[in-house]
Protein backbone atom coordinates (compact mmCIF):
# COMPACT_ATOMS: atom_id res chain seq x y z
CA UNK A 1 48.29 -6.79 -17.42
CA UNK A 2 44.67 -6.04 -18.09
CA UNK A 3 43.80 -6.12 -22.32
CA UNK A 4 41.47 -3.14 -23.22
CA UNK A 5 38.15 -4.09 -24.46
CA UNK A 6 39.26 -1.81 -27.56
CA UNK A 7 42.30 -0.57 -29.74
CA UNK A 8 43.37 2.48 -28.14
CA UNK A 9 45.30 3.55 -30.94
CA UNK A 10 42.00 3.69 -33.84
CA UNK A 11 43.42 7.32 -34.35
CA UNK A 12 46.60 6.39 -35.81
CA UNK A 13 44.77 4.13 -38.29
CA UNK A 14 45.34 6.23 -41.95
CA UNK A 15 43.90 5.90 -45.59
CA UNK A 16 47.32 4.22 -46.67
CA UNK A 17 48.55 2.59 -49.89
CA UNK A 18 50.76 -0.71 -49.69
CA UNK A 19 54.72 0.12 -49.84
CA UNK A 20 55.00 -3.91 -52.20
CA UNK A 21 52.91 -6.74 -53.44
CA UNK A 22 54.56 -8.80 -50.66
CA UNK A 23 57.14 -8.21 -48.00
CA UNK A 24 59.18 -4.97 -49.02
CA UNK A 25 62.28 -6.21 -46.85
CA UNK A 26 62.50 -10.00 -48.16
CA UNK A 27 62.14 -8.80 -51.24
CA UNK A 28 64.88 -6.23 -51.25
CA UNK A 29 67.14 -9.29 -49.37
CA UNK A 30 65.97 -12.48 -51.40
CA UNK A 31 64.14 -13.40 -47.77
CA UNK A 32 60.93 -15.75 -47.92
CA UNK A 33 57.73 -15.17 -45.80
CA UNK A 34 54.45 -16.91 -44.73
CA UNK A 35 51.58 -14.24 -44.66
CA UNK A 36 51.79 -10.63 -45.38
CA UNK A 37 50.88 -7.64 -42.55
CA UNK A 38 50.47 -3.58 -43.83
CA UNK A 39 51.27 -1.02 -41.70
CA UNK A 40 47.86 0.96 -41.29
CA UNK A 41 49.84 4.42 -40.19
CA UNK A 42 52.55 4.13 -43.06
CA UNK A 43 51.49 0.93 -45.88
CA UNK A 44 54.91 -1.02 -45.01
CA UNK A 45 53.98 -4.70 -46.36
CA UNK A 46 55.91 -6.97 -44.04
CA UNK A 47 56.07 -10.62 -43.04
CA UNK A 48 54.10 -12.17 -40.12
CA UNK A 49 55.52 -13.34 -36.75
CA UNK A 50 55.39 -17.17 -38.61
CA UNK A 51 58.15 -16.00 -41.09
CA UNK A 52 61.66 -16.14 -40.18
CA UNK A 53 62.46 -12.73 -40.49
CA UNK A 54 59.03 -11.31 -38.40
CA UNK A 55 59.24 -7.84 -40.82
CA UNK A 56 55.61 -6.26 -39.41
CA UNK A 57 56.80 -6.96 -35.96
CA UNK A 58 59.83 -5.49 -36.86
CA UNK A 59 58.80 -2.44 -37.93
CA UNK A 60 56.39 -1.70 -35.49
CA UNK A 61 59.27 -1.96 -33.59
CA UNK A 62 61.76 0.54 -34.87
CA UNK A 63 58.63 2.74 -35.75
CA UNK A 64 56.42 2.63 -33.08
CA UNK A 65 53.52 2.33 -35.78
CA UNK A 66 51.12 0.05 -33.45
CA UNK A 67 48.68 -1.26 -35.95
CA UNK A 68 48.89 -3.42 -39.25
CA UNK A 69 46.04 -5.22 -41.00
CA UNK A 70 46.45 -8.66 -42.63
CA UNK A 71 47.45 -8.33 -46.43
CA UNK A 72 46.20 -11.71 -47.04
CA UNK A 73 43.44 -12.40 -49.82
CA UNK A 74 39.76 -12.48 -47.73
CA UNK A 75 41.45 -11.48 -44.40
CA UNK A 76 39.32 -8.78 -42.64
CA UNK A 77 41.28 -8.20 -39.22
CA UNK A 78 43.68 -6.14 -38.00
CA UNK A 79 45.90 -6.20 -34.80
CA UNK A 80 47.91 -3.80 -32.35
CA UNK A 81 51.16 -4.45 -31.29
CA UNK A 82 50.74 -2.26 -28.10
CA UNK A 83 47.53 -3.16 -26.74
CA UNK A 84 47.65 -6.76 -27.97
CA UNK A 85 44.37 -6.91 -29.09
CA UNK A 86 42.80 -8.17 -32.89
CA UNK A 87 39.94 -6.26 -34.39
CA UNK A 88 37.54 -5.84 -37.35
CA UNK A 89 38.21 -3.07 -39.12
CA UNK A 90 36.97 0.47 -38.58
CA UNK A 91 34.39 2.00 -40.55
CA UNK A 92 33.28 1.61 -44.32
């Protein structure tokens, strides 16, 4: 499989607001977590791939949403599922 040089999925990047201060699904199930990840099409906060539940994965999953940024404090990166591929953020 050949990685693009670039996200091709920038367009479904979206001015979006966070759905919880940490991982909307743990917290509605008593769950734990390890770092947060936020949906950049929809805001869903959800765990990391390093928590035992793997909720950003998950919903990229079931919603075919391809990119979430890290919701960790001084982070500045994001990652798509589909093109496997970590970025800086786009724009201001």
């Amino acid at each position: 499989m050949t990685v693009p040089a670039t996200c091709l999925h920038l367009d479904q990047i979206r001015d979006v607001v966070p759905s919880a201060d940490g991982c909307e699904d743990c917290l509605r199930t008593g769950g734990r977590w390890v770092h947060l990840r936020e949906c950049m099409t929809c805001g869903h906060v959800g765990c990391c791939d390093s928590s035992p539940n793997r909720h950003a994965s998950l919903h990229a999953g079931t919603s075919g949403h391809p990119i979430i940024r890290s919701f960790e404090p001084g982070e500045n990166w994001m990652w798509c599922y589909i093109d496997q591929i970590a970025f800086a953020p786009v724009g201001p």
